[in-house]
C-alpha atoms as a PDB file:
ATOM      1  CA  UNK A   1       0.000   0.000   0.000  1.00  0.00           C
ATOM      2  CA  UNK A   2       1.471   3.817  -0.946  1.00  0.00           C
ATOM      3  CA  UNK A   3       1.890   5.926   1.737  1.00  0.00           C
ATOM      4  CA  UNK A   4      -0.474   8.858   2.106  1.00  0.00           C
ATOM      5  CA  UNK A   5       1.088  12.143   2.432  1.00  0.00           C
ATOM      6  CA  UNK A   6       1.596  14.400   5.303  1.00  0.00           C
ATOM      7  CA  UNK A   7       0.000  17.270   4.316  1.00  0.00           C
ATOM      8  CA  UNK A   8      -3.328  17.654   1.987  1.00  0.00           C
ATOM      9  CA  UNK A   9      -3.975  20.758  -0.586  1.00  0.00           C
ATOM     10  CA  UNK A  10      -7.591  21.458  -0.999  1.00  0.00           C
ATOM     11  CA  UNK A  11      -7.748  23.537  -4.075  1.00  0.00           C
ATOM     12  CA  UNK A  12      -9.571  26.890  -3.741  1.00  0.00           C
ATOM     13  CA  UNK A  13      -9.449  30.224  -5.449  1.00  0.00           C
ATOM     14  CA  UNK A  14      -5.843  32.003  -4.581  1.00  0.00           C
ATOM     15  CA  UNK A  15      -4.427  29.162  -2.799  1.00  0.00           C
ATOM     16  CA  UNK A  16      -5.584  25.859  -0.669  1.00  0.00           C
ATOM     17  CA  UNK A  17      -6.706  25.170   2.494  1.00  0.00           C
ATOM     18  CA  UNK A  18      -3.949  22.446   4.502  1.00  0.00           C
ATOM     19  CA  UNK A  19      -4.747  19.670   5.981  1.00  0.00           C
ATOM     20  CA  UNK A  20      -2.680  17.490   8.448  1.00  0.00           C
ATOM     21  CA  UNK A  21      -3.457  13.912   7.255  1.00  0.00           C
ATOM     22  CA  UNK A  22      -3.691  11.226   9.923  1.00  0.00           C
ATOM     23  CA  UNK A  23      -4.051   6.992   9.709  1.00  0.00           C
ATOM     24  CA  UNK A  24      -2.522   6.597  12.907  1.00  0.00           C
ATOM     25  CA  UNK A  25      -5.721   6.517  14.808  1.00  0.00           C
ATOM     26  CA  UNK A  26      -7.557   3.422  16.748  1.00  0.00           C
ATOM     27  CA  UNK A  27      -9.785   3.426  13.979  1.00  0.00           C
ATOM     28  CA  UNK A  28      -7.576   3.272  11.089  1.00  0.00           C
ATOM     29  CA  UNK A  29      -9.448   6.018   9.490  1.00  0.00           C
ATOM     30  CA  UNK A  30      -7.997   8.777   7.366  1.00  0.00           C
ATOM     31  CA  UNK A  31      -8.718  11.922   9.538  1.00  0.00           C
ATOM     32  CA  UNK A  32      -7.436  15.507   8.258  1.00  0.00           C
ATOM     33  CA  UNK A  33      -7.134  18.327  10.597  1.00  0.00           C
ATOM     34  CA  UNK A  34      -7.170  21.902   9.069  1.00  0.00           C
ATOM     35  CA  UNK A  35      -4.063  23.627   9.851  1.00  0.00           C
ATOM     36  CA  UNK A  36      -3.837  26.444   7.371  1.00  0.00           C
ATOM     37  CA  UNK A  37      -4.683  28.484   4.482  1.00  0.00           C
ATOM     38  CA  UNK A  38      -1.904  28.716   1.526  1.00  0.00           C
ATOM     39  CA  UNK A  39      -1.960  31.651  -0.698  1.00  0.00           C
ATOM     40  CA  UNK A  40      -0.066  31.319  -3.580  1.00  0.00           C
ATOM     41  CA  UNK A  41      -0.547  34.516  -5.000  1.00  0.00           C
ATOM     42  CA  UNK A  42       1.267  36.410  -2.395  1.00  0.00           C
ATOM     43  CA  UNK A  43       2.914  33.444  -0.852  1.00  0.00           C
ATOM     44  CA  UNK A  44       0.902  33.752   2.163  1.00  0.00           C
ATOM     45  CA  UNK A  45       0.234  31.192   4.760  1.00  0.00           C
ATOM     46  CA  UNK A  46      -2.340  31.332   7.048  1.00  0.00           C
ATOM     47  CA  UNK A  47      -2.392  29.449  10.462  1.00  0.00           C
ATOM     48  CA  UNK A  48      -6.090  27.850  11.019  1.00  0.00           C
ATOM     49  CA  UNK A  49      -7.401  28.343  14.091  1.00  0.00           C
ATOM     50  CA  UNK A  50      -4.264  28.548  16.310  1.00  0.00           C
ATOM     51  CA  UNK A  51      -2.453  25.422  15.312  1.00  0.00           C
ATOM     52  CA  UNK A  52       1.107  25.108  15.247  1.00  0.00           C
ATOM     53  CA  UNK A  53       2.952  24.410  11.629  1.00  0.00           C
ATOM     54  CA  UNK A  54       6.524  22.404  12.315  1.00  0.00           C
ATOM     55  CA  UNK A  55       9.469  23.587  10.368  1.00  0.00           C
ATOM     56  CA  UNK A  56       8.760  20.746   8.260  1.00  0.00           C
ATOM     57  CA  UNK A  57       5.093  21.574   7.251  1.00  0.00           C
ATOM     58  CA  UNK A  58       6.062  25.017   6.607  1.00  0.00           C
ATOM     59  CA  UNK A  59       8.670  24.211   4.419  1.00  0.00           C
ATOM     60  CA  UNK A  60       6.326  21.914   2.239  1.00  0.00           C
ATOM     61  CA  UNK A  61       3.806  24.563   2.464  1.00  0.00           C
ATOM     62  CA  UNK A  62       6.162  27.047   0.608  1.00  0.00           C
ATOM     63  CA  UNK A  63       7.045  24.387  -1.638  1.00  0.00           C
ATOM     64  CA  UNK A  64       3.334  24.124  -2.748  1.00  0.00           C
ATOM     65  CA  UNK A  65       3.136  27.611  -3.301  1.00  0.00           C
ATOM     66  CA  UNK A  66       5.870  27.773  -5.541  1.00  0.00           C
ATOM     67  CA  UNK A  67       4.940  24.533  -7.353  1.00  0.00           C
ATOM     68  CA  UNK A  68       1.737  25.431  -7.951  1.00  0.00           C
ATOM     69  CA  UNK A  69       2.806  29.094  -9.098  1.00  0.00           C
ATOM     70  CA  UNK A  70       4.992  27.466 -11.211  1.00  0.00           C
ATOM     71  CA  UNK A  71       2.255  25.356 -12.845  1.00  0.00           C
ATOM     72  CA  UNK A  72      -0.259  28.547 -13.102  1.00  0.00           C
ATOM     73  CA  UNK A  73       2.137  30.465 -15.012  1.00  0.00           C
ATOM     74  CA  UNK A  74       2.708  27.242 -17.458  1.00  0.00           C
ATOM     75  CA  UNK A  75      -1.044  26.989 -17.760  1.00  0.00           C
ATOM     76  CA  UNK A  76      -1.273  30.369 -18.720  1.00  0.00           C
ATOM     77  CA  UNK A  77       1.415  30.450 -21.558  1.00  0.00           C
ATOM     78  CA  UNK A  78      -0.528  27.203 -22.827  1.00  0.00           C
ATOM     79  CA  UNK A  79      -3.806  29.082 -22.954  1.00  0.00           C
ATOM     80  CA  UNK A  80      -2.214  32.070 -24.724  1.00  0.00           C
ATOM     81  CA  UNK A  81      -0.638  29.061 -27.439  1.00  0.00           C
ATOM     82  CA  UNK A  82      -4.313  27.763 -27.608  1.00  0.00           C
ATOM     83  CA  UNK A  83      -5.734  31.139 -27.908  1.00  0.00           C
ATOM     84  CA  UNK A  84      -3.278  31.363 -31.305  1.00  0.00           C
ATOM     85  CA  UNK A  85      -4.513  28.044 -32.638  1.00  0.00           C
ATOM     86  CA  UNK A  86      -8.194  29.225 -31.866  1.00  0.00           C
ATOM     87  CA  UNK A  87      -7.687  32.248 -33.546  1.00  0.00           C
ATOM     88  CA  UNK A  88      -6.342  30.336 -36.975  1.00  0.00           C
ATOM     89  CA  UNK A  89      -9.225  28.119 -36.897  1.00  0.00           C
ATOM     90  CA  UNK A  90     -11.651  30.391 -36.783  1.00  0.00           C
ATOM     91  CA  UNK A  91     -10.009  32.371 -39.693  1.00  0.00           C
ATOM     92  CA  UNK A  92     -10.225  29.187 -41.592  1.00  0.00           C
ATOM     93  CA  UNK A  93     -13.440  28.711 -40.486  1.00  0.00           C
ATOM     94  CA  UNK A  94     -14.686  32.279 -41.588  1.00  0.00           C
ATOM     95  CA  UNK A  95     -13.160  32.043 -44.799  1.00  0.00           C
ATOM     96  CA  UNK A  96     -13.979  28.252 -45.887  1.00  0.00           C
ATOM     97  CA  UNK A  97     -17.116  27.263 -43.918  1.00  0.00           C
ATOM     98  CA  UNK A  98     -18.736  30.050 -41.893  1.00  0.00           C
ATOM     99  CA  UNK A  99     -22.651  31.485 -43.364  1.00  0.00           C
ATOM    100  CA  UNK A 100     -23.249  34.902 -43.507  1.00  0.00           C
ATOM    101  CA  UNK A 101     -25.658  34.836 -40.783  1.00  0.00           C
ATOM    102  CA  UNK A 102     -22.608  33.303 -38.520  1.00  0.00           C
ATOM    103  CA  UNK A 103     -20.475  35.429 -39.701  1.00  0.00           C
ATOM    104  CA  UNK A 104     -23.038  38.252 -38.476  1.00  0.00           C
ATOM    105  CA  UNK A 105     -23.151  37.136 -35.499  1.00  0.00           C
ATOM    106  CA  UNK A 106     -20.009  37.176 -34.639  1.00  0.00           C
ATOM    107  CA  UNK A 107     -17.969  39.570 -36.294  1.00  0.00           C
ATOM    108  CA  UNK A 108     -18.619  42.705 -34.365  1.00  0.00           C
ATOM    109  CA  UNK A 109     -17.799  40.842 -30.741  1.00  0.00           C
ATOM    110  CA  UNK A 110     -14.652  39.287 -32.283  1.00  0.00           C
ATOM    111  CA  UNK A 111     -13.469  42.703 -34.034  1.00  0.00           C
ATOM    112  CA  UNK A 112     -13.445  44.490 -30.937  1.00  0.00           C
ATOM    113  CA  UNK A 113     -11.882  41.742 -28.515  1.00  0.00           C
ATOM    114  CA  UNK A 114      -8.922  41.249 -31.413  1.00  0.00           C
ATOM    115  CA  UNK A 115      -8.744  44.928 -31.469  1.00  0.00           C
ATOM    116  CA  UNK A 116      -8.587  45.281 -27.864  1.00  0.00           C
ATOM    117  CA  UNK A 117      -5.892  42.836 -28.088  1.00  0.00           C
ATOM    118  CA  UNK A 118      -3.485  44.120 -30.520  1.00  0.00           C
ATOM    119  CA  UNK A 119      -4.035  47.921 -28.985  1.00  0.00           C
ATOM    120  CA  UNK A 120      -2.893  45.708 -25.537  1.00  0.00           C
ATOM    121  CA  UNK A 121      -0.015  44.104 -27.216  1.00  0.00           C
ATOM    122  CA  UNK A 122       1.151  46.746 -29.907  1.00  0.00           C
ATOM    123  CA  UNK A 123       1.121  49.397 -26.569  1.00  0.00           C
ATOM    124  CA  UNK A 124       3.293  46.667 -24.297  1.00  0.00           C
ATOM    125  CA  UNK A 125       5.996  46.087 -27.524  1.00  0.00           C
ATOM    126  CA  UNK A 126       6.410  49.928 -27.529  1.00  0.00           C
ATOM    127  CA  UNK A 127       6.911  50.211 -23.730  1.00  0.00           C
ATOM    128  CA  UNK A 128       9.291  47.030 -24.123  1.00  0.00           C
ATOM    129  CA  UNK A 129      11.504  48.941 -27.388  1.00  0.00           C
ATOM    130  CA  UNK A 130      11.549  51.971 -24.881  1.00  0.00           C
ATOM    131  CA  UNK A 131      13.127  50.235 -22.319  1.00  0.00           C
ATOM    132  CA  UNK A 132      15.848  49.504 -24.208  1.00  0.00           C
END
């Protein structure tokens, strides 16, 4: 049988809330205590309702945080990636296979978000050639 771990990450928005995992109980039950609140936006941590954190379950606290910034910001770049391939497809899609009334439908709402967007990104590429 695979150990459990220590410590349990409920996912919520911003962070998790810890949990203390514990087997070693007359029952044999899995019991998880609360123990604090893990922000990984501002790298935060929380102690629930006056418990104690060791050394140790800080330090794999902190280690959450960053792994799970870590894997935000990856998710991010892959959404931006998809965004690209969504934005092909629906070009090929307008121009091979989309109706008029579709296109009708659609075309002012996508005009101004892809507008919005290259304003956005033409204004950051000037502020990035000024920098240097």
């Amino acid at each position: 049988m695979t150990s459990l771990p220590k410590l349990y990450f409920r996912i919520r928005d911003n962070g998790a809330a810890v949990f203390r995992v514990d087997t070693e109980n007359r029952f044999r039950r899995i019991e998880m205590d609360q123990i604090a609140i893990a922000n990984h936006r501002n790298g935060e941590i929380k102690v629930h309702n006056g418990r104690t954190l060791t050394d140790d379950e800080r330090a794999q606290i902190e280690d959450w945080i960053a792994t799970r910034q870590n894997l935000l910001k990856s998710r991010a770049m892959d959404e931006v990636l998809r965004t690209v391939d969504h934005l092909n497809q629906t070009t090929q899609w307008a121009q091979s296979k989309a109706s008029d009334e579709e296109l009708e439908e659609i075309t002012d709402a996508l005009m101004m978000a892809m507008h919005d967007l290259r304003s956005t990104l033409v204004k950051k590429k000037a502020d990035r050639l000024d920098q240097t």
